[in-house]
N, C-alpha and C. Protein backbone atom coordinates (compact mmCIF):
# COMPACT_ATOMS: atom_id res chain seq x y z
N UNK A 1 16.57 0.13 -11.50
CA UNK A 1 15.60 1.09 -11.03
C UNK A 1 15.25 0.75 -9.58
N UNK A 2 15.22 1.76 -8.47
CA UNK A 2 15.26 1.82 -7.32
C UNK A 2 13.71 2.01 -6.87
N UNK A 3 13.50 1.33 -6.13
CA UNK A 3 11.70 1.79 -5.33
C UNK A 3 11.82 2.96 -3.93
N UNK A 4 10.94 3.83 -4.06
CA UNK A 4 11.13 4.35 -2.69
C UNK A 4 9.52 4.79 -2.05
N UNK A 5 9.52 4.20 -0.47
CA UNK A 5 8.06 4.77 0.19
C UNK A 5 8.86 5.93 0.51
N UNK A 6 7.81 6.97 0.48
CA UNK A 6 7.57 7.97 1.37
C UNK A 6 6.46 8.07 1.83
N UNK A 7 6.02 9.10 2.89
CA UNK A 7 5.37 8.73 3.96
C UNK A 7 5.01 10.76 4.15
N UNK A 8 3.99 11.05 3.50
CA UNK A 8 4.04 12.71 2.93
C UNK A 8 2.76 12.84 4.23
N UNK A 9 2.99 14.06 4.74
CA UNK A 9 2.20 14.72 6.23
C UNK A 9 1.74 15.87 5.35
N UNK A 10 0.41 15.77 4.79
CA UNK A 10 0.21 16.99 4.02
C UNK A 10 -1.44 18.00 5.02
N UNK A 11 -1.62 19.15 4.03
CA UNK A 11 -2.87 19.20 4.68
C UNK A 11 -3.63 18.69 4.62
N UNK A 12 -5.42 18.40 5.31
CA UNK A 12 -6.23 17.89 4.77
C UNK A 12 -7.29 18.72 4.30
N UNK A 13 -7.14 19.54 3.08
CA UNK A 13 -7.59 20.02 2.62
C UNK A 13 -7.99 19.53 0.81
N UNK A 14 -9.57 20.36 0.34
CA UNK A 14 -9.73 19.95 -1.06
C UNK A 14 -8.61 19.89 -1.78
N UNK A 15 -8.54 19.37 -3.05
CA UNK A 15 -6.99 19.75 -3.89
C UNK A 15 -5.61 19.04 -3.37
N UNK A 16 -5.81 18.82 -2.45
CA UNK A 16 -4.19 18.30 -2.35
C UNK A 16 -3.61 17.35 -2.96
N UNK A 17 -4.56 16.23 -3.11
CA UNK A 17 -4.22 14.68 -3.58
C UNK A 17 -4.01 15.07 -5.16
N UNK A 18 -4.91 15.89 -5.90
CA UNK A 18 -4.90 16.55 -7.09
C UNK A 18 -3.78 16.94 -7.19
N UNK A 19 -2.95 17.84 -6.81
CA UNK A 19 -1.58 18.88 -6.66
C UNK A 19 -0.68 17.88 -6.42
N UNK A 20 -0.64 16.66 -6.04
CA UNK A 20 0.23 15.96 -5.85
C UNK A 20 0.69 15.31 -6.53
N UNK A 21 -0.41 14.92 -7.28
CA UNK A 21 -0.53 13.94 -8.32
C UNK A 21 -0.50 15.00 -9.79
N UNK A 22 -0.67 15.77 -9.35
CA UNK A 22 -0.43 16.87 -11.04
C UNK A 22 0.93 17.07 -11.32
N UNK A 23 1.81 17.11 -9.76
CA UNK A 23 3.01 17.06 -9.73
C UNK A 23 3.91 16.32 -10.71
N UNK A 24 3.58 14.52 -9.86
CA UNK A 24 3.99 13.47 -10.41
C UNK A 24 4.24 13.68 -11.81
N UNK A 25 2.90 13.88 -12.89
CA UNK A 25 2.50 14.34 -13.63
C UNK A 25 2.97 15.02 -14.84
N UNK A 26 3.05 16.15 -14.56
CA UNK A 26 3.80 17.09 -15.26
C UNK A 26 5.63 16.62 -15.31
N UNK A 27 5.82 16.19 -14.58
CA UNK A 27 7.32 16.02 -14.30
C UNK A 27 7.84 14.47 -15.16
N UNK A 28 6.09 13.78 -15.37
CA UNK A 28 6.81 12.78 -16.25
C UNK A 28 7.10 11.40 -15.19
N UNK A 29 6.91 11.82 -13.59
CA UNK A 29 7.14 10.61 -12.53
C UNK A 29 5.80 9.51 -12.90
N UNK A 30 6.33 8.45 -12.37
CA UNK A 30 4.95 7.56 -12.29
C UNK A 30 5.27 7.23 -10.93
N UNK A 31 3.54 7.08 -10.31
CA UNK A 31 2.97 6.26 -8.77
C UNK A 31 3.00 5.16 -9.05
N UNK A 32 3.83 4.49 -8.21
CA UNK A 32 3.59 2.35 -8.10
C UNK A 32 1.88 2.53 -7.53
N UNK A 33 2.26 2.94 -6.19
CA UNK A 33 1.08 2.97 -5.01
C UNK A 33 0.86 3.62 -4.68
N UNK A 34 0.19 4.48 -4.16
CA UNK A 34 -0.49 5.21 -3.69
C UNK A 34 -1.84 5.23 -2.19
N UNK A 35 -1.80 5.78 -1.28
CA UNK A 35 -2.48 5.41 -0.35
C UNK A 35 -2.51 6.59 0.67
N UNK A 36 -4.09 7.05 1.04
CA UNK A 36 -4.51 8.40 1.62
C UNK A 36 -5.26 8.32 2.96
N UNK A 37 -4.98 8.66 3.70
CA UNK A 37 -6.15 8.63 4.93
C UNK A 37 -5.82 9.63 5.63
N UNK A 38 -7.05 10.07 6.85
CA UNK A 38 -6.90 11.37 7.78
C UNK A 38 -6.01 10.69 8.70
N UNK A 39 -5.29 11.70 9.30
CA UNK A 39 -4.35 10.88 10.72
C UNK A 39 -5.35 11.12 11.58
N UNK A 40 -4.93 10.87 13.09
CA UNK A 40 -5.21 11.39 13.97
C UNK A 40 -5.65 12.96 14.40
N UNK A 41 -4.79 13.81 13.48
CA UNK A 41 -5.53 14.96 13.75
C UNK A 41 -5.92 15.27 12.66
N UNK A 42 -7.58 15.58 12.60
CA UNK A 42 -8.20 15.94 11.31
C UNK A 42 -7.93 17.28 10.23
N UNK A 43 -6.99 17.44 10.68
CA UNK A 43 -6.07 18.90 10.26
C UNK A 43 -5.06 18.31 9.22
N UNK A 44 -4.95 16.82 9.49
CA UNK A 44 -3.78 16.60 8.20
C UNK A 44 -4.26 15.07 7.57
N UNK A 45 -3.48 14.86 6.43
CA UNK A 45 -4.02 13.60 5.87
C UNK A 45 -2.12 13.09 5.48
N UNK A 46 -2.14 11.36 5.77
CA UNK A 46 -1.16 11.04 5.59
C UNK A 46 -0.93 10.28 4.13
N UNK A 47 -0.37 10.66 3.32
CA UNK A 47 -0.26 9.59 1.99
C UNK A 47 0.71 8.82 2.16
N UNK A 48 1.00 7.80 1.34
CA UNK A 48 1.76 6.84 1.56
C UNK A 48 2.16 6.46 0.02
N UNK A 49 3.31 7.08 -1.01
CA UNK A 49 3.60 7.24 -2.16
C UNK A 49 4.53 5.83 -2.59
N UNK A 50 4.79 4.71 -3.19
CA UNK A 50 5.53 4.46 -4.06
C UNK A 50 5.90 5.23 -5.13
N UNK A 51 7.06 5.02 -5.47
CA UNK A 51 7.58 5.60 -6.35
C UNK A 51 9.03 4.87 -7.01
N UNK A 52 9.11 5.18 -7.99
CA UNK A 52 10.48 4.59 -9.07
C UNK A 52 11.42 4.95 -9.97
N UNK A 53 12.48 5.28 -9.92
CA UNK A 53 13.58 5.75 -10.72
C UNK A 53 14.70 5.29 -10.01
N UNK A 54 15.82 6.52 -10.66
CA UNK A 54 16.92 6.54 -10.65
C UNK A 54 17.36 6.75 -9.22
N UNK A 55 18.52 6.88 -8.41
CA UNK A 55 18.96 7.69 -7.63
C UNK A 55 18.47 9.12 -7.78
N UNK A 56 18.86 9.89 -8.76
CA UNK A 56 18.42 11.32 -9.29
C UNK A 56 17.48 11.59 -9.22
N UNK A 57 16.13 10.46 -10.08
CA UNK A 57 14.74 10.48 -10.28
C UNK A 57 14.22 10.86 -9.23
N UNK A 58 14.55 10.24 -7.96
CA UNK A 58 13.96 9.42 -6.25
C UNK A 58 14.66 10.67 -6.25
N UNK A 59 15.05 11.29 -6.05
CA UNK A 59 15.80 12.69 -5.20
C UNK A 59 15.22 14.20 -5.50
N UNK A 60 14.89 13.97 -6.50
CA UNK A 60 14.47 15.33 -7.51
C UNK A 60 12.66 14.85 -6.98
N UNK A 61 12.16 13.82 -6.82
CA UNK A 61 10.66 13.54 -6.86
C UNK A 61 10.67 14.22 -5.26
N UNK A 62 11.67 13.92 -4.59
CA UNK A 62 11.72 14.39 -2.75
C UNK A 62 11.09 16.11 -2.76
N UNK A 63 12.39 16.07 -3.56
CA UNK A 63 12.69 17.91 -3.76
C UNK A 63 11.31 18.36 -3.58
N UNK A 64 11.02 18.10 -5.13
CA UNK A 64 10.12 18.80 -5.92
C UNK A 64 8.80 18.90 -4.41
N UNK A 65 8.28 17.43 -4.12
CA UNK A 65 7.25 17.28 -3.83
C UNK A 65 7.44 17.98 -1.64
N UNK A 66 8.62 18.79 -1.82
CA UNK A 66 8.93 19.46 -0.44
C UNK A 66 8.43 20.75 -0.93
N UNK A 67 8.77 21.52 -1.96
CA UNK A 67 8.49 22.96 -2.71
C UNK A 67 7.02 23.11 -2.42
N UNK A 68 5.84 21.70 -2.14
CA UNK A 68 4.66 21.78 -2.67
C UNK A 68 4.17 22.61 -1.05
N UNK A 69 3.16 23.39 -1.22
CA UNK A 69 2.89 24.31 0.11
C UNK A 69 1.59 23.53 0.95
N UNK A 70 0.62 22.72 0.59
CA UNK A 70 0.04 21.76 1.44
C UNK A 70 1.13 20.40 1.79
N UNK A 71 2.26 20.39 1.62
CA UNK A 71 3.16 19.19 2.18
C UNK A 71 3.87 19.72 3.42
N UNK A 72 3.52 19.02 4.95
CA UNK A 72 4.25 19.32 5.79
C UNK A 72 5.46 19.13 6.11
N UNK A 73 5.59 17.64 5.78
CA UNK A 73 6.78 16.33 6.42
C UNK A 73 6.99 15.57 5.16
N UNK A 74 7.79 15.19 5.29
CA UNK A 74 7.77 13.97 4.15
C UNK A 74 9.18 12.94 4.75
N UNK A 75 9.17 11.58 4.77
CA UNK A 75 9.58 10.93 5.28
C UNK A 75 9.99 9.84 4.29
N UNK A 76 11.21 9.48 4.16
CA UNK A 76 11.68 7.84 3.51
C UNK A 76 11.41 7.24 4.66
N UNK A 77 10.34 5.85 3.57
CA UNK A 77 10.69 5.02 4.86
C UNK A 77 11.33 4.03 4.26
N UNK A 78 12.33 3.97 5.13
CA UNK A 78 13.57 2.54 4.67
C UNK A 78 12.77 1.69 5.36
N UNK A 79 13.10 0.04 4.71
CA UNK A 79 12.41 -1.14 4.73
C UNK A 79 13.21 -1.61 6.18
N UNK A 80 13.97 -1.04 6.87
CA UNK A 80 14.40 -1.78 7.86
C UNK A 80 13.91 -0.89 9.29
N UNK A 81 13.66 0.37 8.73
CA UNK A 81 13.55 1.05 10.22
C UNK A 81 11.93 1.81 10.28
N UNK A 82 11.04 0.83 9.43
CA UNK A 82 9.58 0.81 9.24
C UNK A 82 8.56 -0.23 8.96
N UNK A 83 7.80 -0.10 9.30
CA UNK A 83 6.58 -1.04 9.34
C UNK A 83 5.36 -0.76 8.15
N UNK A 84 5.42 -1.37 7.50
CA UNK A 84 5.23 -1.56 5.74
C UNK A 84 4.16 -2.63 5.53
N UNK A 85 3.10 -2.36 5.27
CA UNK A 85 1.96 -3.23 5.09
C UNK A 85 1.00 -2.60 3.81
N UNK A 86 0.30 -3.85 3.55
CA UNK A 86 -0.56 -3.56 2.43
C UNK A 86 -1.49 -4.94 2.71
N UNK A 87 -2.85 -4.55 2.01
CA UNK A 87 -4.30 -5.33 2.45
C UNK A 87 -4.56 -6.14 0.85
N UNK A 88 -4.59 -7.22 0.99
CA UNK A 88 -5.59 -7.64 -0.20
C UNK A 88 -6.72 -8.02 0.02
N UNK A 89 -7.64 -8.41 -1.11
CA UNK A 89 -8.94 -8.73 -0.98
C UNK A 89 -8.83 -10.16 -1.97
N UNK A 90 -9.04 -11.43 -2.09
CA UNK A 90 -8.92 -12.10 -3.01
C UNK A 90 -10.36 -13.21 -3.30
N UNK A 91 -10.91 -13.01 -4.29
CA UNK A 91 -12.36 -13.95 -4.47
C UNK A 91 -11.64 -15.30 -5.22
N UNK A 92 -11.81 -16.27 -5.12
CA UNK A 92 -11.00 -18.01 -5.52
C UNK A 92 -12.62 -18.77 -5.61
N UNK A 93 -12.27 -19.19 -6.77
CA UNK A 93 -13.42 -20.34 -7.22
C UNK A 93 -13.43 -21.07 -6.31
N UNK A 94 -14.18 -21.92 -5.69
CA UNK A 94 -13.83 -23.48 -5.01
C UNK A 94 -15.04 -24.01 -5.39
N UNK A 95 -15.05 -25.76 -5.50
CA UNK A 95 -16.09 -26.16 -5.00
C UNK A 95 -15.75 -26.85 -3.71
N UNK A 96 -16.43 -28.07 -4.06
CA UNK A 96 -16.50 -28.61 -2.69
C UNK A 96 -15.55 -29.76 -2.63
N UNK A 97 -14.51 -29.81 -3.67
CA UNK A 97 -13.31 -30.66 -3.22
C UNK A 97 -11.98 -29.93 -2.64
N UNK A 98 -12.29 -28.82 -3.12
CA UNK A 98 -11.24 -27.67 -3.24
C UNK A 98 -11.19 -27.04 -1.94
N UNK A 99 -12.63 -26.72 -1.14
CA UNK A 99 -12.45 -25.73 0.00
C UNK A 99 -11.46 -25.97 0.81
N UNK A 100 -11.48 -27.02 1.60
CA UNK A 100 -10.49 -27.42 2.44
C UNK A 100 -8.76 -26.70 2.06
N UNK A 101 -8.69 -27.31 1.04
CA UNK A 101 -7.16 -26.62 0.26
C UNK A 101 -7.11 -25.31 0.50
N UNK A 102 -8.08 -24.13 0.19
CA UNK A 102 -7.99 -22.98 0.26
C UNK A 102 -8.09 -22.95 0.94
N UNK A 103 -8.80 -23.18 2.27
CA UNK A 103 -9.02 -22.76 3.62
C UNK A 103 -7.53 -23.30 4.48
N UNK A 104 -6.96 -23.86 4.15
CA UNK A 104 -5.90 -24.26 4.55
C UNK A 104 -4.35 -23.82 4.25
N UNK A 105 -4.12 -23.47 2.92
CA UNK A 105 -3.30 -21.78 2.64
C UNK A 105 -3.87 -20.57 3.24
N UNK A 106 -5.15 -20.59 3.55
CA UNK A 106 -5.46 -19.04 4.28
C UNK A 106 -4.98 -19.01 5.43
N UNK A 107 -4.84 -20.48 6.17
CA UNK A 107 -4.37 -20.47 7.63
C UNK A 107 -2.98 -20.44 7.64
N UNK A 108 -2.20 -20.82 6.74
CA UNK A 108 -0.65 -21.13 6.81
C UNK A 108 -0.46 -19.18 6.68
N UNK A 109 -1.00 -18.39 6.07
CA UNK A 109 -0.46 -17.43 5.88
C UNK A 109 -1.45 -16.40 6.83
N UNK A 110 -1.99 -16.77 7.47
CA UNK A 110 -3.21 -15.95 9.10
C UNK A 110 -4.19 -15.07 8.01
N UNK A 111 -4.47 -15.73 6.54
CA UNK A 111 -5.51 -14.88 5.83
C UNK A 111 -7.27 -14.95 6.57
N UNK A 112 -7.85 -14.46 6.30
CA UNK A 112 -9.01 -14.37 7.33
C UNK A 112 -10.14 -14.73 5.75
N UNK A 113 -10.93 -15.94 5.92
CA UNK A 113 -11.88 -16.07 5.09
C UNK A 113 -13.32 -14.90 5.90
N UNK A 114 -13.23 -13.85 4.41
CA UNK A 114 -14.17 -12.96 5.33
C UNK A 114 -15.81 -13.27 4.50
N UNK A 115 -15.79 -13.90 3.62
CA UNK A 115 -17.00 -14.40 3.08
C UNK A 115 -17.21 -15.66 1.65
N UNK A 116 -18.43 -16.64 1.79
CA UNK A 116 -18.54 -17.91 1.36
C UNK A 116 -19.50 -18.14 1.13
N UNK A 117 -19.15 -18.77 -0.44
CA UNK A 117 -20.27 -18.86 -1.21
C UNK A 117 -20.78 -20.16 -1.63
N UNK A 118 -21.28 -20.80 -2.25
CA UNK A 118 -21.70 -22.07 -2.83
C UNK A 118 -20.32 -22.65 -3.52
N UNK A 119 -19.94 -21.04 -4.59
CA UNK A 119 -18.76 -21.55 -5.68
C UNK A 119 -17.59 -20.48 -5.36
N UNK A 120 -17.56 -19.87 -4.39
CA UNK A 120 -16.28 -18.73 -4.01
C UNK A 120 -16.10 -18.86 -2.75
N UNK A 121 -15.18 -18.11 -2.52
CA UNK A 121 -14.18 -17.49 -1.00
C UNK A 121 -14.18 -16.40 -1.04
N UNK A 122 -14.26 -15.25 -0.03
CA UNK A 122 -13.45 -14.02 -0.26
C UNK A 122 -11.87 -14.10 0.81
N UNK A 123 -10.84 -13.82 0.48
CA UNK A 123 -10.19 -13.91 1.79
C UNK A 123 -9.36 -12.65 1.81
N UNK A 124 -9.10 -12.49 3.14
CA UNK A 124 -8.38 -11.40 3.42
C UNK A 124 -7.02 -11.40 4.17
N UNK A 125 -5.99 -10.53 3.16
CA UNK A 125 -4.64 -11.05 3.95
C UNK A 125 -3.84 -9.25 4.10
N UNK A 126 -3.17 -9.41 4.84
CA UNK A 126 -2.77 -7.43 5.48
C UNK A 126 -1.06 -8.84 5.44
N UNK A 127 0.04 -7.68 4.92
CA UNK A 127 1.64 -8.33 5.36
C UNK A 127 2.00 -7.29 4.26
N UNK A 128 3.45 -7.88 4.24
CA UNK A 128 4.33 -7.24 3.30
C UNK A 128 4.32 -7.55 2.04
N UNK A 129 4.84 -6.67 0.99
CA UNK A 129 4.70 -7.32 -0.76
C UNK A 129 5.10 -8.67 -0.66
N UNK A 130 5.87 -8.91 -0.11
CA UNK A 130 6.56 -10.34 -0.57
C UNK A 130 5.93 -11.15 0.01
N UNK A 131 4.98 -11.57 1.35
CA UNK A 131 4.22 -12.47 2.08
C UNK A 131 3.01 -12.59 0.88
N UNK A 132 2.71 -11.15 0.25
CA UNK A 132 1.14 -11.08 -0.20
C UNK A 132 1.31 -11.72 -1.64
N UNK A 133 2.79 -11.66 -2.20
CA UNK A 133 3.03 -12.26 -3.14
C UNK A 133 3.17 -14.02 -3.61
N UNK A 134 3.88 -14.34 -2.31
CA UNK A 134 3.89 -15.70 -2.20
C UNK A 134 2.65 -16.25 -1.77
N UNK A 135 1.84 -15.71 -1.24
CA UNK A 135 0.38 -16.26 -0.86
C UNK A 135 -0.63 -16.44 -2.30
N UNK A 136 -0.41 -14.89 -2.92
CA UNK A 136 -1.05 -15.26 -4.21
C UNK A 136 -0.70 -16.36 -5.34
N UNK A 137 0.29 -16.33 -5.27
CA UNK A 137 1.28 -17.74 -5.80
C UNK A 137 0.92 -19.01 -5.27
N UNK A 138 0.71 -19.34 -4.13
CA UNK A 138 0.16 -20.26 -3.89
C UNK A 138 -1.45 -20.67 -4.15
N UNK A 139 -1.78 -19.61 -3.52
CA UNK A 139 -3.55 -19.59 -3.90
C UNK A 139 -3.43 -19.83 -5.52
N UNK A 140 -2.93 -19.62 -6.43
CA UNK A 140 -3.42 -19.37 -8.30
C UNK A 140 -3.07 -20.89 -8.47
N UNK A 141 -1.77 -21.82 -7.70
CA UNK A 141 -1.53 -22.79 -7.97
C UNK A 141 -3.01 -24.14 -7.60
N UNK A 142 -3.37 -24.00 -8.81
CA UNK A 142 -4.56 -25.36 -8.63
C UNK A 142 -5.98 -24.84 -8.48
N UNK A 143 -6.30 -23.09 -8.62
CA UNK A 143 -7.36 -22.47 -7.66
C UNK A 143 -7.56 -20.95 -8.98
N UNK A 144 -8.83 -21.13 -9.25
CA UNK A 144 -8.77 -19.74 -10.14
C UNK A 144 -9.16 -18.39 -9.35
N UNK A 145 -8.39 -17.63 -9.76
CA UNK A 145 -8.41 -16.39 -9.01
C UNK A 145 -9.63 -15.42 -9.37
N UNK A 146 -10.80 -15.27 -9.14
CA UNK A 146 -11.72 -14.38 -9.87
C UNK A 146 -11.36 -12.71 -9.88
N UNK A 147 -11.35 -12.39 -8.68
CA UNK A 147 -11.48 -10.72 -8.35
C UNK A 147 -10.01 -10.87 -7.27
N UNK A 148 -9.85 -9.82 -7.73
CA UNK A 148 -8.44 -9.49 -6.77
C UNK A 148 -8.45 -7.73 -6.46
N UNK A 149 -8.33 -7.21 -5.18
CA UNK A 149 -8.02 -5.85 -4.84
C UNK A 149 -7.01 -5.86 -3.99
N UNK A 150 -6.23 -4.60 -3.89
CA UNK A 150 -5.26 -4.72 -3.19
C UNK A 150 -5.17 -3.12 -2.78
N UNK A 151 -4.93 -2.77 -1.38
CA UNK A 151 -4.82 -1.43 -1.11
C UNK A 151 -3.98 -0.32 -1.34
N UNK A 152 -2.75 -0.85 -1.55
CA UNK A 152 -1.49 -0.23 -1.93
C UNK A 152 -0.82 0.08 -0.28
N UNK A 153 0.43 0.70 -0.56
CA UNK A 153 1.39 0.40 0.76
C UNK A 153 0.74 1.73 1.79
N UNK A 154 0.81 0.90 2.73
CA UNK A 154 0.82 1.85 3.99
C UNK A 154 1.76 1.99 4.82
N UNK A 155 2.87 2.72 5.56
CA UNK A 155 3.74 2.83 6.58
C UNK A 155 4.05 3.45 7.81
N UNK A 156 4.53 3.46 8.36
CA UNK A 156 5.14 3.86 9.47
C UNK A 156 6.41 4.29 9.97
N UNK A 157 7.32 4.95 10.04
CA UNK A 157 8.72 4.87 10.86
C UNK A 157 8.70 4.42 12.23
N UNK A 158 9.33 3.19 12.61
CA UNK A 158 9.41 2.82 13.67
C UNK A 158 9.93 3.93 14.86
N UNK A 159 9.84 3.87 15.84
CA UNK A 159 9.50 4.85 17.10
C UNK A 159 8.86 5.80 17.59
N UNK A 160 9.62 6.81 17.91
CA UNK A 160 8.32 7.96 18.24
C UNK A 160 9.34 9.03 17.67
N UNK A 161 9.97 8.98 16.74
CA UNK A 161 10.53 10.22 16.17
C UNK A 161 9.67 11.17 14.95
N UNK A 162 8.68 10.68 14.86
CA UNK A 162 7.84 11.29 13.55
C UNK A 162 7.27 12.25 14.68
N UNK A 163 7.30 13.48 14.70
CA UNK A 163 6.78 14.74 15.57
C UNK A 163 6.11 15.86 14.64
N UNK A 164 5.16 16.02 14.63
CA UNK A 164 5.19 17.45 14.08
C UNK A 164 4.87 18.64 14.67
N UNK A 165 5.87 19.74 14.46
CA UNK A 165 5.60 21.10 15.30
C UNK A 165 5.61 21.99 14.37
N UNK A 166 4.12 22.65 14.41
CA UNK A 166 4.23 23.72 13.39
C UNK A 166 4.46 25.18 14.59
């Protein structure tokens, strides 16, 4: 089974995220990730879809979700000719033999301790699945993990070829 971002230029209008996701939906697709914000012009909102199947599955999910009439653009982004990030949030027990240790995987991987408690950390780390993966792997080793959030993927196509002209 194959993963694919796309990178959907829709309107920013009520309903859309709904219609998109009713899509998925009805058709039986499942969302890995999912991720919504206004662009730059408040006229459109950019999502940022994981998604999973077949060759066929990933092709027919393109289709379908081009037919949809609030979708402007829609974009693969291949892992080599895009810039692919995702945010965690991670709360870690410590006491006071422990901090040092955690504070010291947060630096090996540029995580930002954004708040500290008597008996916690919060830390914050932005990279790719696989950086955010091996970090959590390290952090769980020796360190209990309380609360964990994670934003889901955000992207980009590298250059200035993403244009839109209506």
């Amino acid at each position: 089974m194959k993963q694919r971002i796309l990178s959907i230029l829709v309107d920013n209008t009520a309903g859309v995220l709904g219609r998109i996701a009713g899509m998925f939906s009805r058709r039986g697709y499942n969302i890995d990730s999912l991720t919504v914000g206004v662009t730059a012009d408040p006229r459109y909102s950019r999502m940022t879809v994981v998604c999973s199947g077949d060759d066929d599955v990933l092709e027919q999910i393109t289709k379908q979700l081009n037919k949809l009439v609030d979708v402007r653009d829609i974009k693969i982004l291949e892992p080599d000719a895009s810039v692919i990030r995702e945010l965690i949030l991670v709360k870690v027990r410590v006491s006071q033999a422990n901090r040092q240790n955690v504070t010291s995987i947060a630096e090996i991987f540029r995580a930002k301790v954004v708040d500290v408690s008597v008996d916690s950390m919060v830390l914050e780390l932005t990279g790719s699945k696989s950086k955010l993966e091996a970090f959590l792997q390290l952090l769980a080793d020796g360190n209990e993990i309380l609360e964990l959030a994670r934003t889901g993927v955000s992207g980009l196509s590298r250059g200035s070829d993403y244009v839109l002209v209506l």
